[in-house]
Protein backbone atom coordinates (compact mmCIF):
# COMPACT_ATOMS: atom_id res chain seq x y z
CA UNK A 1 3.72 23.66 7.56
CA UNK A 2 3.19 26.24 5.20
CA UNK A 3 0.19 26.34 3.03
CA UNK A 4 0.81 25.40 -0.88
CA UNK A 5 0.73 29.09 -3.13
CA UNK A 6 -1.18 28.36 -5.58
CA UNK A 7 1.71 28.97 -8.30
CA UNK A 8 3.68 25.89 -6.29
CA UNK A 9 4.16 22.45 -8.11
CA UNK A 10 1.26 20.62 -6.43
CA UNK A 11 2.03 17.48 -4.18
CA UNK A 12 0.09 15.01 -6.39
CA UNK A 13 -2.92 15.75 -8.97
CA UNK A 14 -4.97 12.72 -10.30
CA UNK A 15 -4.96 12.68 -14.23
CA UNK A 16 -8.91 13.17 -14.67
CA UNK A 17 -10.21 13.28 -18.35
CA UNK A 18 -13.25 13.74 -20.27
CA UNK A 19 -14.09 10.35 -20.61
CA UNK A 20 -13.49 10.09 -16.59
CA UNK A 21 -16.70 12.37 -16.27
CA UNK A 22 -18.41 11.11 -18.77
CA UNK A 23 -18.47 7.99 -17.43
CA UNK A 24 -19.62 8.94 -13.66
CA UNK A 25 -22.35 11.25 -15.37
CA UNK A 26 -23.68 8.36 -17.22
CA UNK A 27 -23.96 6.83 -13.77
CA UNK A 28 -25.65 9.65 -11.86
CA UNK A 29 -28.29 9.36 -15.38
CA UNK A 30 -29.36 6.31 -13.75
CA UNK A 31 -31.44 4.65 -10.85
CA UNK A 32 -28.29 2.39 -10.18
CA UNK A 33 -25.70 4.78 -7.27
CA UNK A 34 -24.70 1.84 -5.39
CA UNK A 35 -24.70 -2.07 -6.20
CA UNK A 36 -25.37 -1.35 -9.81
CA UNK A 37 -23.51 -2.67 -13.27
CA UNK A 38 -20.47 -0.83 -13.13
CA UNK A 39 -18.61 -2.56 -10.38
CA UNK A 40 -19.23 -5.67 -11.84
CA UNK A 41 -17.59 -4.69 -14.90
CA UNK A 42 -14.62 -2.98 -12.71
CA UNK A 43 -14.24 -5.71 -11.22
CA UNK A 44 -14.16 -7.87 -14.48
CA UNK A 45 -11.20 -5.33 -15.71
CA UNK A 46 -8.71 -5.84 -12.52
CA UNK A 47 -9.59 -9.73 -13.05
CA UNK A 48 -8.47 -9.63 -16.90
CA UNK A 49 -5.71 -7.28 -16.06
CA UNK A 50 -4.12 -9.43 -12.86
CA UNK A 51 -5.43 -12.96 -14.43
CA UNK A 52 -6.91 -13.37 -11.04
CA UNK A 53 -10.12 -15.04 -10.82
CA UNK A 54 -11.65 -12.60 -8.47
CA UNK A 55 -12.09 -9.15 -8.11
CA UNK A 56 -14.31 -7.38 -5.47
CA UNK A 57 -14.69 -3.85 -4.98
CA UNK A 58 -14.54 -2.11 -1.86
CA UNK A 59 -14.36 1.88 -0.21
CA UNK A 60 -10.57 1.50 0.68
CA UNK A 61 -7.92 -0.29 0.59
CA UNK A 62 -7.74 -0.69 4.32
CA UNK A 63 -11.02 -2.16 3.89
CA UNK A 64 -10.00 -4.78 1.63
CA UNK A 65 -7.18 -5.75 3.99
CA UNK A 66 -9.24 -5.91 6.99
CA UNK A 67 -11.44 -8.45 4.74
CA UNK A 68 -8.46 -10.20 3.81
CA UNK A 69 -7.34 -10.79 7.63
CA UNK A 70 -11.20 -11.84 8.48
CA UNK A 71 -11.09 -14.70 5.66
CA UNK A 72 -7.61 -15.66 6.98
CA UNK A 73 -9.10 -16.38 10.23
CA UNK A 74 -6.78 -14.45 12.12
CA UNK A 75 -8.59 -13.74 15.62
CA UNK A 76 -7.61 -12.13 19.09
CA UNK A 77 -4.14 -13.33 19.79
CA UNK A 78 -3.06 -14.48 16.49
CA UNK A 79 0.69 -13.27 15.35
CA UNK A 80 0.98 -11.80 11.69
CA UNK A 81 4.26 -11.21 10.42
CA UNK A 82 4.50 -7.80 8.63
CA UNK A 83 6.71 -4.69 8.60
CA UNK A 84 7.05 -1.40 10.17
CA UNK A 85 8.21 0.70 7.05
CA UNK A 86 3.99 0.91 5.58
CA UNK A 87 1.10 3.22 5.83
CA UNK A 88 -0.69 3.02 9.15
CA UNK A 89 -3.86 0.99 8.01
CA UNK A 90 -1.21 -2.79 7.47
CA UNK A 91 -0.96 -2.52 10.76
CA UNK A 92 -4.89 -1.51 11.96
CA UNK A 93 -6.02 -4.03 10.28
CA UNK A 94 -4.34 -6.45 12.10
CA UNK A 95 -5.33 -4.86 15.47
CA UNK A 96 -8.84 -4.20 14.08
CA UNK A 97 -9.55 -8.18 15.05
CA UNK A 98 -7.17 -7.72 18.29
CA UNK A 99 -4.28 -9.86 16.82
CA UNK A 100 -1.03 -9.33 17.21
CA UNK A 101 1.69 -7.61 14.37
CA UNK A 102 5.03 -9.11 14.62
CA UNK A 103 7.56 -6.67 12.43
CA UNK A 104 10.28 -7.68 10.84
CA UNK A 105 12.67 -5.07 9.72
CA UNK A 106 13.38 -3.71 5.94
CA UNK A 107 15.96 -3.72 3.18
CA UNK A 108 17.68 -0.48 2.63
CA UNK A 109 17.56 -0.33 -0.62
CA UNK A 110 13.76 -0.58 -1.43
CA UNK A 111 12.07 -0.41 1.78
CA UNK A 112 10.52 -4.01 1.77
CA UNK A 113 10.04 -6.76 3.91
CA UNK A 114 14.06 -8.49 4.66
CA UNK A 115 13.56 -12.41 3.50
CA UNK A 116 16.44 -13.42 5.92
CA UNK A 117 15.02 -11.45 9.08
CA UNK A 118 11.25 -13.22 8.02
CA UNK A 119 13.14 -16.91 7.66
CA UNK A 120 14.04 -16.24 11.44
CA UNK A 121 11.27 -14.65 12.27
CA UNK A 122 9.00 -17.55 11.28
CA UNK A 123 11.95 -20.00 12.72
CA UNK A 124 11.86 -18.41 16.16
CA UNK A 125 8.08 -18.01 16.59
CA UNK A 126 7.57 -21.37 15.60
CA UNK A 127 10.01 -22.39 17.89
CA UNK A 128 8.50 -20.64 20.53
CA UNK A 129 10.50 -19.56 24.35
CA UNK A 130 12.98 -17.36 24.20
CA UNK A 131 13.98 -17.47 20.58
CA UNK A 132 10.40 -16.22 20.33
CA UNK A 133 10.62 -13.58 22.48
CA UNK A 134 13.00 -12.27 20.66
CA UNK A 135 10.44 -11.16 17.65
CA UNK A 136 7.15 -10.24 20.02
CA UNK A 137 6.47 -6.90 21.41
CA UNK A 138 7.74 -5.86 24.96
CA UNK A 139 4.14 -5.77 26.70
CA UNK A 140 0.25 -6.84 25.06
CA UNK A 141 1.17 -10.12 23.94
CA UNK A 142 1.20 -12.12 27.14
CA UNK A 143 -1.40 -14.86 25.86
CA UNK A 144 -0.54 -14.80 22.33
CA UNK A 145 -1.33 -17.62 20.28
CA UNK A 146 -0.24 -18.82 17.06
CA UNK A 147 1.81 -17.69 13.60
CA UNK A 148 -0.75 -17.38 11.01
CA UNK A 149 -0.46 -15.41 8.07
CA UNK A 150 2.76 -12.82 6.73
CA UNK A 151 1.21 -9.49 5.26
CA UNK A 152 4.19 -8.14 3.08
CA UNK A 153 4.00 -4.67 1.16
CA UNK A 154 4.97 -3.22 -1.96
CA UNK A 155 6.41 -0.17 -0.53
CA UNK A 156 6.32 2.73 -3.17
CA UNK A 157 5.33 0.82 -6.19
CA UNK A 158 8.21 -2.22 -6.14
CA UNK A 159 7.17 -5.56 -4.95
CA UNK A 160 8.67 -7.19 -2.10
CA UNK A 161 10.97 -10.36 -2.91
CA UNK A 162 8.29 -13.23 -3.46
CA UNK A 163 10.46 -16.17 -4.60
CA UNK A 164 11.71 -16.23 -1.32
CA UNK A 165 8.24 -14.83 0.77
CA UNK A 166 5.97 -17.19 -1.04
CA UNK A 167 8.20 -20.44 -0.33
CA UNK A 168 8.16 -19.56 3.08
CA UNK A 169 4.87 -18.64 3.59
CA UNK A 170 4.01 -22.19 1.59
CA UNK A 171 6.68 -24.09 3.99
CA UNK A 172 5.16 -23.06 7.21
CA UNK A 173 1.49 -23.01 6.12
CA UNK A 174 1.14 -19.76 6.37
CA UNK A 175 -1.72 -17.45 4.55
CA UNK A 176 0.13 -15.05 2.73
CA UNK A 177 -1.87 -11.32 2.07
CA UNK A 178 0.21 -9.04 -0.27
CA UNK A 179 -0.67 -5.44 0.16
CA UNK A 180 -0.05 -4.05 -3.18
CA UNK A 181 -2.23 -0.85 -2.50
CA UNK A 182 0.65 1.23 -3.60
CA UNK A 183 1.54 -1.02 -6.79
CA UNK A 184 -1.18 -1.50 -9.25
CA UNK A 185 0.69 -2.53 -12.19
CA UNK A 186 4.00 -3.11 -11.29
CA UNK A 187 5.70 -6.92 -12.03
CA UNK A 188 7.55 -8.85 -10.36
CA UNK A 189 9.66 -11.06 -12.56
CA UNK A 190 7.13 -10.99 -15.15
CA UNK A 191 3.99 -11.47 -13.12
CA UNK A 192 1.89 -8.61 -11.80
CA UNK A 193 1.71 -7.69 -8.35
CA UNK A 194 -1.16 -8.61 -5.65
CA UNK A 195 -1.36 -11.96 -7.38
CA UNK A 196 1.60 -13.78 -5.31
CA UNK A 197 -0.60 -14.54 -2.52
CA UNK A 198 -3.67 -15.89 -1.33
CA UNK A 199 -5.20 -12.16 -1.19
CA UNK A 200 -3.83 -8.85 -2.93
CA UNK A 201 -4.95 -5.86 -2.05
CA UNK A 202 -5.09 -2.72 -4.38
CA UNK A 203 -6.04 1.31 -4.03
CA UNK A 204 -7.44 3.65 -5.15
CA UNK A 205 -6.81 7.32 -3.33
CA UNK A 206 -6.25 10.28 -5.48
CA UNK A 207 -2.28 10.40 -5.43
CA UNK A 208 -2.48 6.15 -6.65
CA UNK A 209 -2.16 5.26 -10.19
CA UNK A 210 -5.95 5.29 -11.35
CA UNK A 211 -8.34 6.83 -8.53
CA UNK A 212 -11.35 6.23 -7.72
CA UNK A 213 -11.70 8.93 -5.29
CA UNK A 214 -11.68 6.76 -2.34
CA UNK A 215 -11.92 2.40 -3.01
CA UNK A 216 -10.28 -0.16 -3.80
CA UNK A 217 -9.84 -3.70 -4.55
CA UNK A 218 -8.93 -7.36 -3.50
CA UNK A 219 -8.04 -10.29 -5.94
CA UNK A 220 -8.16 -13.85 -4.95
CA UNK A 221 -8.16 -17.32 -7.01
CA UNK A 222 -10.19 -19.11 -3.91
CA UNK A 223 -13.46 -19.72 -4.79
CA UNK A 224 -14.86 -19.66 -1.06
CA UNK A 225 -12.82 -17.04 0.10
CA UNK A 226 -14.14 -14.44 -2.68
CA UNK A 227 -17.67 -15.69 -1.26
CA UNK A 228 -16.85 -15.11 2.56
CA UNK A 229 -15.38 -11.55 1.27
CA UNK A 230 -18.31 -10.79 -0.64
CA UNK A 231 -20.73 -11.22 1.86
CA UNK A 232 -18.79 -9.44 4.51
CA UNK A 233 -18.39 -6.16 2.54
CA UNK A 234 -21.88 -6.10 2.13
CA UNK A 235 -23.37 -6.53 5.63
CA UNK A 236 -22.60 -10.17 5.97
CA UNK A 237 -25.16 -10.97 3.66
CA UNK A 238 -24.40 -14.50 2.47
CA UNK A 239 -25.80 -15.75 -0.94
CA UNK A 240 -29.37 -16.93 -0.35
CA UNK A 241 -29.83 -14.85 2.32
CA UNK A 242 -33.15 -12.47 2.24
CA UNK A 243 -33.74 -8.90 2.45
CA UNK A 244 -32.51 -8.05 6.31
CA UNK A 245 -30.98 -11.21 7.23
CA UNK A 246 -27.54 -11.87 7.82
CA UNK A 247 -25.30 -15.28 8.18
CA UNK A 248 -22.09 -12.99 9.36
CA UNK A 249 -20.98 -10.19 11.23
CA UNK A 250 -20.33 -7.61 8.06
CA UNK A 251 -19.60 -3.90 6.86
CA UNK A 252 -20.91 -1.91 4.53
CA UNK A 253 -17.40 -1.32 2.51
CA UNK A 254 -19.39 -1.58 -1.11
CA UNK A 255 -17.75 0.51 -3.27
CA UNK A 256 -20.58 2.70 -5.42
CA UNK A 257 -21.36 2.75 -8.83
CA UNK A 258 -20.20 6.36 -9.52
CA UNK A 259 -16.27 5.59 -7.96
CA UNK A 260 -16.56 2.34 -9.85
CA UNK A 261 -17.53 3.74 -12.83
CA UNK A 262 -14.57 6.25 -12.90
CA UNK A 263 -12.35 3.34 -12.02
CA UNK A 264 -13.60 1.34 -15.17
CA UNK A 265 -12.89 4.58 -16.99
CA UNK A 266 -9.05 4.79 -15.20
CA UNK A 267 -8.20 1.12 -16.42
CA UNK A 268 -8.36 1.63 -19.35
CA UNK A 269 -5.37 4.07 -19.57
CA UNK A 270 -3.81 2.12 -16.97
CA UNK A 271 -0.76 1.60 -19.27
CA UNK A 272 0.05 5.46 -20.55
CA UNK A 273 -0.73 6.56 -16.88
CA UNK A 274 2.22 3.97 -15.80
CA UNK A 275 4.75 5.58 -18.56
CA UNK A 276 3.81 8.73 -18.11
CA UNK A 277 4.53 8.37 -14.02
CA UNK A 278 8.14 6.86 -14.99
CA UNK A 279 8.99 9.86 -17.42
CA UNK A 280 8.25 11.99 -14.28
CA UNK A 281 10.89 9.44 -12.02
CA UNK A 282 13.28 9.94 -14.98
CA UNK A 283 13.47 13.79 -14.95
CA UNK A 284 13.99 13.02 -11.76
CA UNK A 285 16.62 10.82 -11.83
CA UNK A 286 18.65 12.42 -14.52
CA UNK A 287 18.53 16.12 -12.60
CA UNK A 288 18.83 14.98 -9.04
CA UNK A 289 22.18 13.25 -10.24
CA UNK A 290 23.95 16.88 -9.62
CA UNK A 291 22.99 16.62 -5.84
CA UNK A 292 25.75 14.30 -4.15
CA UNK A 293 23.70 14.88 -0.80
CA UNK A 294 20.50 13.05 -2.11
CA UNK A 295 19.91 9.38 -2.48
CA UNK A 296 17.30 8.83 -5.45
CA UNK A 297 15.06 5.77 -5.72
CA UNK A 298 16.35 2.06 -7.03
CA UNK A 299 14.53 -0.48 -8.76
CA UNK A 300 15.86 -4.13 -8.41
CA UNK A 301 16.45 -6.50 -11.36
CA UNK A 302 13.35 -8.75 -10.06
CA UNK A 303 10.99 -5.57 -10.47
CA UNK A 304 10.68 -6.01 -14.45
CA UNK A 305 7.76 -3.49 -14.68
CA UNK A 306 8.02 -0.40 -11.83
CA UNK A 307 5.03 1.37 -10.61
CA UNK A 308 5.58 4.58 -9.98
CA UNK A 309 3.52 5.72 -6.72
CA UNK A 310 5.30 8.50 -5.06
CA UNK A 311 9.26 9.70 -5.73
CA UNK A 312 11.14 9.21 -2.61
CA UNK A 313 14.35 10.83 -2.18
CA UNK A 314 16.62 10.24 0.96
CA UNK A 315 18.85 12.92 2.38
CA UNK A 316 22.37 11.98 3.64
CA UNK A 317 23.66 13.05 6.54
CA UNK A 318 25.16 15.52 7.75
CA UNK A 319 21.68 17.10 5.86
CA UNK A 320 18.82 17.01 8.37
CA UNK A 321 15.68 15.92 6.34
CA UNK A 322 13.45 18.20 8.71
CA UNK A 323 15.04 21.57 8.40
CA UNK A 324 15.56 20.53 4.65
CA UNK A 325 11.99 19.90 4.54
CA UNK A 326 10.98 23.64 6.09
CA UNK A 327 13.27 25.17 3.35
CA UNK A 328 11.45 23.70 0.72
CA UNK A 329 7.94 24.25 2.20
CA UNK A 330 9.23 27.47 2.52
CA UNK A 331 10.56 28.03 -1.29
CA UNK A 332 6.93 26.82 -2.13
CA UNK A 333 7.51 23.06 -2.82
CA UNK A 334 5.36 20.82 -0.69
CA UNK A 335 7.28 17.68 0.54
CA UNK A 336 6.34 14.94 2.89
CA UNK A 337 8.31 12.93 5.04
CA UNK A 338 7.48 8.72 3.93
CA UNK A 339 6.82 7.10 6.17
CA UNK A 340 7.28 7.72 9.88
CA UNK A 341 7.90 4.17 11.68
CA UNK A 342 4.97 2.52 12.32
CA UNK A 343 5.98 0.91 15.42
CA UNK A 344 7.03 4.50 16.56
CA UNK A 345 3.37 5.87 16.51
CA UNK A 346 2.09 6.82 19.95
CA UNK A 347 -1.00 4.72 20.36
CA UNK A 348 1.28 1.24 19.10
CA UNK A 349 4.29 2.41 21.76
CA UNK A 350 1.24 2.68 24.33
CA UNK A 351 -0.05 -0.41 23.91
CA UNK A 352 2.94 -3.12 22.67
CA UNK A 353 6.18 -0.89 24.46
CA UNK A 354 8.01 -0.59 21.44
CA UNK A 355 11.25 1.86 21.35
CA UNK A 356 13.46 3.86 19.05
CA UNK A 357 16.31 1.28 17.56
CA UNK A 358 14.21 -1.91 17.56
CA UNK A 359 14.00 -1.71 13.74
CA UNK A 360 16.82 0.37 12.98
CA UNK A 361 16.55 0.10 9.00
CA UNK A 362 12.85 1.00 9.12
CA UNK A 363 14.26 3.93 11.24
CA UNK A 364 16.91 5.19 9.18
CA UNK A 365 14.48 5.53 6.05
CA UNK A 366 11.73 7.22 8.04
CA UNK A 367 14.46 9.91 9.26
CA UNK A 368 15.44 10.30 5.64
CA UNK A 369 13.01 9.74 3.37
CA UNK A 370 11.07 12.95 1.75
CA UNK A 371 8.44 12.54 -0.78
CA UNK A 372 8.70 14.90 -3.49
CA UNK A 373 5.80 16.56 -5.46
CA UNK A 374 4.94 13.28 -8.28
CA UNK A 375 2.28 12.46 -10.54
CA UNK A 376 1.53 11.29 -13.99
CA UNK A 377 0.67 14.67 -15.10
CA UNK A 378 3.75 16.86 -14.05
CA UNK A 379 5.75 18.23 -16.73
CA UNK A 380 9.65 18.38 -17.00
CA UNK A 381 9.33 22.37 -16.38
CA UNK A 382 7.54 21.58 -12.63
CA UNK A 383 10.11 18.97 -11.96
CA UNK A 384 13.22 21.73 -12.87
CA UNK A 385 11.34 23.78 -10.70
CA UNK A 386 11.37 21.40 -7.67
CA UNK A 387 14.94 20.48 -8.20
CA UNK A 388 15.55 24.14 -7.86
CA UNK A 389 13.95 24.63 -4.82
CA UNK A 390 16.30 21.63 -3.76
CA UNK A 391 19.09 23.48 -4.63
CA UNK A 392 18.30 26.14 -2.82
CA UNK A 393 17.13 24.50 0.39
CA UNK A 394 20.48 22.34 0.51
C-alpha cells in the first residue's frame, strides 16, 4: 500500500500529554526501571476502576492471555471454545500450550461470539461422536481431549453477550477468560468489561484507549490464581522463593516501571479519553449517513457504556472493499481491512485444514469490514476530510 503523506489524517495517534512525560521522566530520575512502585500503583488503579480484586501488569496483552490459559490448566489436547472474528494472538495463545481452538461463528451485527452456536457447541462436544465432529477441525485434533474453558472477545470495544456466556460457561464448568484487550471501559449492562469471567484481559498498544506503549493487564477475584499468574510473569518465581530459584516454568512478561508509569498517568483521563473517542464515532455516524453503500457501526441495548477502539465501516456489495480500499490509500487516507478470518490464516489452514465457508459470518465481515482512520484526538475537520476521500473512492 501506499505510504501515509504526511498531510493525510493519520491511522491512529495516542493522546500523549504533559503530565504523560512527566510522569515516565520522574521514573527514568530513579534507580527503580523495572519491578519498581509504579506498577503497583497501576495496578491498584485498574483494580479500583474494574472493582476486581486483582490487577497484574504485564508486556502485552497476548501475554496476559497466555497466563490466563496456563492458570486455566488448559494443556496439549485440551478444546477451548473461542471465535474466528479476533486478532491473531486469542488464538496463539491457545496453541502456545498445544491445545486445541474450537470456533464458533459470530453475530452480524457486532462481530461477537453467537450464544446459540456456543449452547451447541458446548452441547455437541460434550456429547462427543459425531455431533462432536461437527465443531472440531478437519485434521490435528485426532487425540483431543476435553472442553475446558470458552475465551470470548469484545470485538471493537462492545462486549460479547454475558448473561447468556457466563450461565453457560457456569452450567458446564467451564473456565471462562474474557479478552477485553480492545474494551477497557466499556459496560455491559452496567458492569465493566473483563470482569464477567474468571480472567479479563486488557491492552495497552498505541491505537487502545490509554497506551502504555506496549503492556497490558489481567484482572481476577481468585486469590490463588493472581498468585500462580504472578509468579509466572516473573520467571516462575513463586513467593518465598530465593534469588535464582524457581517453583514453575515462567516468562519474563513484567511490565516496567516507565510503561507503567505512563499507564498510571493514562487512567486517570480514562473517562474524557472515552468521550472524546465517541465524539469522533459520532461525526462519523452523522456524515457517513449520506453513503447508502456503507454500513456504520451498532451498539446493542446491553452495551450501556461503548468503548470506542477502532471505527469499522462495512461496504455493501456490489462495492468491493479491496479496490475501495486502494482508492482511499490512494486519495491519502490510510484504511485497514478488520480483521481477516482467523481460521483463514495460512499457518492455522496448514495445520487444522480449515476452508473458506466454514464460518461464513466471520467471513462476510472480514470481506467487508475497513477500519477507518480513529482516535481520541481527531477533530471533526480530519473526519470531513476522510468522508471525502470516501466519496470520492465510491
Amino acid at each position: 500500500m501506499k505510504k501515509e503523506n504526511q498531510n493525510s489524517v493519520p491511522m491512529s495517534s495516542p493522546e500523549i500529554n504533559d503530565d504523560d512525560r512527566k510522569a515516565v521522566l520522574e521514573v527514568l530520575n530513579t534507580t527503580y526501571l523495572s519491578m519498581g512502585p509504579k506498577i503497583d500503583q497501576f495496578e491498584q488503579a485498574i483494580c479500583k476502576r474494574t472493582g476486581s480484586r486483582h490487577a497484574l501488569g504485564v508486556s502485552s496483552g497476548t501475554t496476559g492471555l497466555h497466563l490466563c490459559i496456563r492458570s486455566a490448566g488448559i494443556e496439549q489436547g485440551d478444546l477451548v471454545i473461542t471465535t474466528p472474528f479476533s486478532f491473531i494472538s486469542s488464538t496463539n495463545v491457545i496453541l502456545f500450550e498445544k491445545a486445541i481452538p474450537v470456533f464458533v461463528d459470530v453475530d452480524p451485527i457486532n462481530g461477537n461470539m453467537d450464544p446459540v452456536q456456543l449452547q451447541q457447541a458446548i452441547q455437541d462436544l460434550k456429547q462427543g461422536g459425531k455431533a462432536a465432529k461437527r465443531w472440531l477441525p478437519r485434521k490435528g485434533c485426532e487425540n483431543y481431549k476435553k472442553l475446558k474453558a470458552v475465551l470470548a472477545v469484545d470485538v471493537f470495544g462492545q462486549p460479547a453477550d454475558y448473561d447468556v456466556i457466563k450461565t453457560l460457561c457456569e452450567e458446564n464448568e467451564l473456565t471462562l477468560i474474557e479478552d477485553a484487550c480492545e474494551a477497557l471501559g466499556a459496560e455491559y449492562k452496567g458492569k465493566p468489561a473483563g470482569t464477567f469471567g474468571k480472567y479479563g484481559v486488557f491492552a495497552f498498544y498505541p491505537n487502545k484507549q490509554i497506551t502504555t506503549g506496549e503492556g497490558g493487564i489481567i484482572v481476577t477475584n481468585d486469590d490463588e490464581a493472581a498468585a500462580f499468574m504472578l509468579a509466572l510473569r516473573n520467571q516462575g518465581r513463586a513467593p518465598g522463593d530465593a534469588w535464582l530459584q524457581h517453583t514453575f516454568l515462567g516468562y519474563n512478561y513484567r511490565l516496567d516501571e516507565m510503561s507503567a508509569a505512563l499507564g498510571l498517568s493514562q487512567i486517570q483521563r480514562l473517562d474524557h479519553m472515552l468521550e472524546n473517542r465517541m465524539q469522533v464515532a459520532a461525526w462519523y455516524q452523522k456524515y457517513l449517513q449520506e453513503f447508502p453503500q456503507i454500513e456504520t457501526p451498532q451498539v446493542l441495548p446491553t452495551t450501556t457504556r461503548m468503548s470506542w477502539f477502532v471505527y469499522v465501516i462495512r461496504v455493501k456489495k456490489p462495492v468491493d472493499r479491496d479496490t475501495f480500499a486502494k482508492r482511499m490509500v490512494a486519495n491519502d487516507i490510510p484504511v485497514r481491512p478488520y480483521f481477516l478470518p482467523i481460521h483463514l490464516q495460512p499457518f492455522l489452514v496448514d495445520q487444522f485444514g480449515f476452508q473458506t465457508g466454514d464460518f461464513p459470518v466471520t467471513e462476510d465481515l472480514g470481506n467487508r469490514g475497513l477500519a477507518l482512520p480513529f482516535s481520541s484526538v481527531m477533530t471533526e475537520e480530519e473526519v470531513l476530510h476522510v468522508c471525502e476521500g470516501i466519496r470520492k473512492s465510491l
